[in-house]
Protein backbone atom coordinates (compact mmCIF):
# COMPACT_ATOMS: atom_id res chain seq x y z
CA UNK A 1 -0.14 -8.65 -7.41
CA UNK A 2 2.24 -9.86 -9.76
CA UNK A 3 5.36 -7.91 -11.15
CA UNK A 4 4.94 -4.07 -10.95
CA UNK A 5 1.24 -3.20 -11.47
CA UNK A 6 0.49 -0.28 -14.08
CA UNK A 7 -1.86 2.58 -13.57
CA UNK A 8 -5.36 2.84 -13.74
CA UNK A 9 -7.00 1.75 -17.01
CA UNK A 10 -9.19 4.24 -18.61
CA UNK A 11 -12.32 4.71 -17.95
CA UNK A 12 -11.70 2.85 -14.90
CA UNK A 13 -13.68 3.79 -12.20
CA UNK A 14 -13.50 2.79 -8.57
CA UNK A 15 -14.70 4.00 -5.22
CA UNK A 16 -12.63 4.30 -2.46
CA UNK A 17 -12.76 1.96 0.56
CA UNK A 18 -14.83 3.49 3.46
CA UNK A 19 -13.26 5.17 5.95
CA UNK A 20 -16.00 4.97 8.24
CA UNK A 21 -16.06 1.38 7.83
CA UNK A 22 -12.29 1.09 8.88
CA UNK A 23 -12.76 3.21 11.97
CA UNK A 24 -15.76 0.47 12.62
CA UNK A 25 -13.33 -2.23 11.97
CA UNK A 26 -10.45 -0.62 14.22
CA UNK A 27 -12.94 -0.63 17.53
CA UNK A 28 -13.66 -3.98 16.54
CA UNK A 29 -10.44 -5.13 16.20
CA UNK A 30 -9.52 -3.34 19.87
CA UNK A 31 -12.20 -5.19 21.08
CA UNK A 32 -11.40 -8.46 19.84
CA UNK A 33 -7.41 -8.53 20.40
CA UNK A 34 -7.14 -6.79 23.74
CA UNK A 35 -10.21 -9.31 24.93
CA UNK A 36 -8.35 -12.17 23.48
CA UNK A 37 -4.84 -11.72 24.13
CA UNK A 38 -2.50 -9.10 25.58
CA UNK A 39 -1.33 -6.92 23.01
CA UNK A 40 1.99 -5.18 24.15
CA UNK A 41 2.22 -2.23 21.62
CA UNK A 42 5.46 -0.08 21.26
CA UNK A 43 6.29 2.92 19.22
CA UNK A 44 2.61 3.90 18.06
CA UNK A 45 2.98 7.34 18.19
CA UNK A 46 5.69 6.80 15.26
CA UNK A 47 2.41 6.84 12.92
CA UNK A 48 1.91 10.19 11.52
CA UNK A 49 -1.04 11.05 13.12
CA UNK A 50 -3.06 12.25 9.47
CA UNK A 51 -1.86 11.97 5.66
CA UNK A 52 -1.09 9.58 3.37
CA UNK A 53 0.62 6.55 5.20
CA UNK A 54 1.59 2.99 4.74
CA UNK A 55 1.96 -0.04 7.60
CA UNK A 56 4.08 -2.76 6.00
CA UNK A 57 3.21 -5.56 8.38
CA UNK A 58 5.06 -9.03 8.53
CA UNK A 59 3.00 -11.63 8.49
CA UNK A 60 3.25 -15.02 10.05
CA UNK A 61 0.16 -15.58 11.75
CA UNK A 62 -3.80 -15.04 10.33
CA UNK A 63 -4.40 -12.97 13.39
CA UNK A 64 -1.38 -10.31 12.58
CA UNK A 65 -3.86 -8.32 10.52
CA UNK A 66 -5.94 -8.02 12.83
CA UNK A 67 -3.79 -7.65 15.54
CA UNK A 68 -2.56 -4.39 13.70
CA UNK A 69 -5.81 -3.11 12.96
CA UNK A 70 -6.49 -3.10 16.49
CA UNK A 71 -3.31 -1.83 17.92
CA UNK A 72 -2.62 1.05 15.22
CA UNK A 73 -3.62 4.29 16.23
CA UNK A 74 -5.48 5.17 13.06
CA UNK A 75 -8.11 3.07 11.10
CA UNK A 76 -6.49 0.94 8.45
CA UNK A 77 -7.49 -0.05 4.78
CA UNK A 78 -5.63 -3.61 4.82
CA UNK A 79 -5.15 -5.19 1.36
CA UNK A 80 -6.30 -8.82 1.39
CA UNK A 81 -6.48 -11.88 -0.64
CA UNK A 82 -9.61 -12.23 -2.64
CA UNK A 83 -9.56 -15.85 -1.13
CA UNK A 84 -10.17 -14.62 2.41
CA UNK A 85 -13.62 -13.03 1.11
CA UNK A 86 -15.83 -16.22 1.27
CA UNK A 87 -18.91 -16.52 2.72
CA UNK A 88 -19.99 -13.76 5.51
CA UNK A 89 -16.81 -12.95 6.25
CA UNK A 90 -16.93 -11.56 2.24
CA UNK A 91 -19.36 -8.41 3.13
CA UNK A 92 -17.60 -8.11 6.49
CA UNK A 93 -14.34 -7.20 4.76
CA UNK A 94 -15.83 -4.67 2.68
CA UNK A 95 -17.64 -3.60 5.06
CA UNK A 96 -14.96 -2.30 7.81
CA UNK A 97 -13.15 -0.83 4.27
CA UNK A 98 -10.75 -3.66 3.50
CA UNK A 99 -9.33 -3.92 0.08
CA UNK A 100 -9.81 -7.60 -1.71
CA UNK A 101 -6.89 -8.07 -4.36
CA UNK A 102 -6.45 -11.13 -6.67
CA UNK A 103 -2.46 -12.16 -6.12
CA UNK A 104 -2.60 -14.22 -9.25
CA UNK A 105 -2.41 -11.11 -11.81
CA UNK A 106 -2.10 -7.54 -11.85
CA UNK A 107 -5.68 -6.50 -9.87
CA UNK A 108 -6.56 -2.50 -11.61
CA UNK A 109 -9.67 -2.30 -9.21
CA UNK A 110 -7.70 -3.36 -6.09
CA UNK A 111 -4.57 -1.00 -7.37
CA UNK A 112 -7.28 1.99 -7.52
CA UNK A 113 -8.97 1.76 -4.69
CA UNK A 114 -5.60 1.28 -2.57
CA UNK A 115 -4.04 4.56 -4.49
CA UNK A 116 -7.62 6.53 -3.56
CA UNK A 117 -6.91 5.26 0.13
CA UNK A 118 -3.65 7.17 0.14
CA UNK A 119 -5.29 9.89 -2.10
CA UNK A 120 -7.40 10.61 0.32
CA UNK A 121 -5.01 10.78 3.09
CA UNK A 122 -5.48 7.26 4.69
CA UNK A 123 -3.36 4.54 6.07
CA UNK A 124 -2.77 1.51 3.74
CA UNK A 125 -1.96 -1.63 5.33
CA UNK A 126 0.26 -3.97 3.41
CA UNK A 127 1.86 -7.58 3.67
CA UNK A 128 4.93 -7.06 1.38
CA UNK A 129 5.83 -10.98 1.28
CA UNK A 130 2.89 -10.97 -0.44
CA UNK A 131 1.33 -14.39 1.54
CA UNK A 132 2.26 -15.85 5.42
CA UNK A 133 5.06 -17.58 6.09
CA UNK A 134 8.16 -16.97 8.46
CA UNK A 135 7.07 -13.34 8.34
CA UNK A 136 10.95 -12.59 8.28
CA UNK A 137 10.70 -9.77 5.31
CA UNK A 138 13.10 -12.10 3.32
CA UNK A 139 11.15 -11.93 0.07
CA UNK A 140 9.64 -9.00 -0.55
CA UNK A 141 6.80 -8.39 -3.84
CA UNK A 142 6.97 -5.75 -5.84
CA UNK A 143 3.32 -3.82 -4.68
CA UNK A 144 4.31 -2.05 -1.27
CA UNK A 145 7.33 -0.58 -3.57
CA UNK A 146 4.97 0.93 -5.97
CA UNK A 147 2.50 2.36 -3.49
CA UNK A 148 5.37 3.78 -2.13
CA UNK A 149 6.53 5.23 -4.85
CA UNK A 150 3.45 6.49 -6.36
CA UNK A 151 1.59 7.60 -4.05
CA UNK A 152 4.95 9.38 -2.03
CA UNK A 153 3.46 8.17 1.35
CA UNK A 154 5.67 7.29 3.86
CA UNK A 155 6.40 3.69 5.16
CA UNK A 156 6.01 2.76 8.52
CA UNK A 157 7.36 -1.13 9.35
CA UNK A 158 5.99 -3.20 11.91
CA UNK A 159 6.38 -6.22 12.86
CA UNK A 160 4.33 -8.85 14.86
CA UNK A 161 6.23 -11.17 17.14
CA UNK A 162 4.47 -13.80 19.41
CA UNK A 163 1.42 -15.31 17.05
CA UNK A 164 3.17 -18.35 16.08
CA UNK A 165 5.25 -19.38 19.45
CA UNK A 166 2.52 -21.77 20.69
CA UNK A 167 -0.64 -22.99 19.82
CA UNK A 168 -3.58 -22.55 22.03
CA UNK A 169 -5.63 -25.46 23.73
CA UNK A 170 -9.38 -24.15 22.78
CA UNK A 171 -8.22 -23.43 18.80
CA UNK A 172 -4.75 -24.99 17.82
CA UNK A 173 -4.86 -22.61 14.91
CA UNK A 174 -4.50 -19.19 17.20
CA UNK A 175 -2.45 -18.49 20.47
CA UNK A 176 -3.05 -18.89 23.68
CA UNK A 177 -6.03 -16.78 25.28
CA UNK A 178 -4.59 -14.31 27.33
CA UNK A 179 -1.11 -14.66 25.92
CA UNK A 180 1.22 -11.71 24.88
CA UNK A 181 1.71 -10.12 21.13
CA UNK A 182 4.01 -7.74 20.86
CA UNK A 183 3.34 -5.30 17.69
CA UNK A 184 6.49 -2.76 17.45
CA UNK A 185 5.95 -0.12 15.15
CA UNK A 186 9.41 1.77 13.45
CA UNK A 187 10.18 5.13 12.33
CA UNK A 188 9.04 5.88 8.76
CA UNK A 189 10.74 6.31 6.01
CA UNK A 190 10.47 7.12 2.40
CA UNK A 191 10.87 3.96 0.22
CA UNK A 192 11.73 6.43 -3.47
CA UNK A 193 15.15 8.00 -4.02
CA UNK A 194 13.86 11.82 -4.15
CA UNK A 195 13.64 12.18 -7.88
CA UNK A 196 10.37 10.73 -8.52
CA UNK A 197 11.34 8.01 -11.05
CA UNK A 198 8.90 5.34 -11.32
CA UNK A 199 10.71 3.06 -14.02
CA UNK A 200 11.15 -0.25 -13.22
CA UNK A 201 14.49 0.25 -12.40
CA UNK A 202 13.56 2.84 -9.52
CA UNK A 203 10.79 0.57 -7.81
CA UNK A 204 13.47 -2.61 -7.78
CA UNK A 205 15.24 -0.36 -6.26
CA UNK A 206 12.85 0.90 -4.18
CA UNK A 207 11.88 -2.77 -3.60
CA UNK A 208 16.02 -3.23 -1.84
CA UNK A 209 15.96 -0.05 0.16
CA UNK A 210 12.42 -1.22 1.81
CA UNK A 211 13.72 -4.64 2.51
CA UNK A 212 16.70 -3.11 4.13
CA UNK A 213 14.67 -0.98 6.46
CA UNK A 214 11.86 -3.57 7.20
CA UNK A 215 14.37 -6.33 7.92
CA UNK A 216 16.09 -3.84 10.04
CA UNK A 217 13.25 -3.13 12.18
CA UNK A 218 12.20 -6.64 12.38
CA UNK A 219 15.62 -7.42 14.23
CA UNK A 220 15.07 -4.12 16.52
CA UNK A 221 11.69 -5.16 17.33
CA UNK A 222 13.59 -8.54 18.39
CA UNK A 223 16.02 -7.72 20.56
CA UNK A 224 13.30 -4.92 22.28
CA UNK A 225 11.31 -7.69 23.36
CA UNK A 226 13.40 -10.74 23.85
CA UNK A 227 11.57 -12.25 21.16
């Protein structure tokens, strides 16, 4: 999503993604990463266990979604790129209650359905650099900001470490069976500045304080596991 998106349009409606479908994608997900790879998970239980909350995941690595969805302790509504949604793998994604956004614009329908997420007390999962790379929280976009913001939900950082250090032998795209991922999740935080502002002003600043923590964890999370 590009710049800072606006609210819904009216008449707009949207359902919310299914919860039900998440919790199905979660087990999934535990299935999958724990009988893939080794998933070392640390500070889970800094999640708040119910209410509004949101994961701001780095992202280096196609399996770090996944990874988180099946490490988190709570069922996750990820948003993903409407480019990720072809073929099968299309319905799947909707299915487990993912949230397909088109980057190239400001998306209303993906904007709604994330907000009813957090409406209705779920747990958001967001890529704040907006697209993989070094997954290194050095750009941020301006999205996670105004869910923060908006909705008031919390922010939770984690960060992946181990998906890119080697390539496996059976798929060169993904690690090594067997190998170790460690996902560290931090303490959360609350990305708006306590007066409720949500001028463009407020969510660039926003926008700094989250980059601050996230980049903050990210070098925690290093040092904790000799990444």
């Amino acid at each position: 999503m590009r710049g800072h998106p606006g609210g819904r349009a009216a008449g707009q409606v949207s359902e919310a993604p299914s919860l039900k479908g998440a919790a199905v994608g979660r087990r999934i997900g535990i299935g999958l990463m724990y009988g893939l790879w080794k998933p070392r998970v640390l500070g889970a239980w800094k999640v708040p266990a119910s209410g509004p909350v949101i994961l701001a995941v780095n992202h280096a690595h196609n399996i770090d979604g996944p990874m988180v969805m099946g490490t988190a302790p709570r069922p996750l509504h990820f948003l993903i790129k409407k480019e990720a949604y072809v073929g099968p793998l299309g319905p799947f994604l909707e299915g487990i209650g993912q949230v397909k956004v088109d980057r190239a614009g400001t998306d209303r329908t993906a904007i709604t359905r994330a907000l009813a997420v957090l409406e209705n007390g779920g747990a958001l999962g967001i890529f704040p650099e907006g697209t993989r790379g070094d997954g290194d929280f050095a750009s941020l976009r301006a999205g996670l900001a105004y869910f923060a913001v908006r909705s008031g939900a919390p922010v939770v950082p984690v960060a992946v470490l181990g998906s890119t250090e080697a390539k496996g032998r059976l798929v060169k795209g993904l690690p090594p069976l067997r190998s170790r991922v460690d996902v560290v999740f931090g303490p959360a935080f609350d990305a708006g500045d306590g007066t409720g502002r949500r001028t463009r002003t407020a969510l660039d600043e926003a926008t700094v304080r989250i980059q601050g923590r996230l980049t903050a964890h990210l070098a925690d999370a290093k040092r904790l596991t000799g990444r």
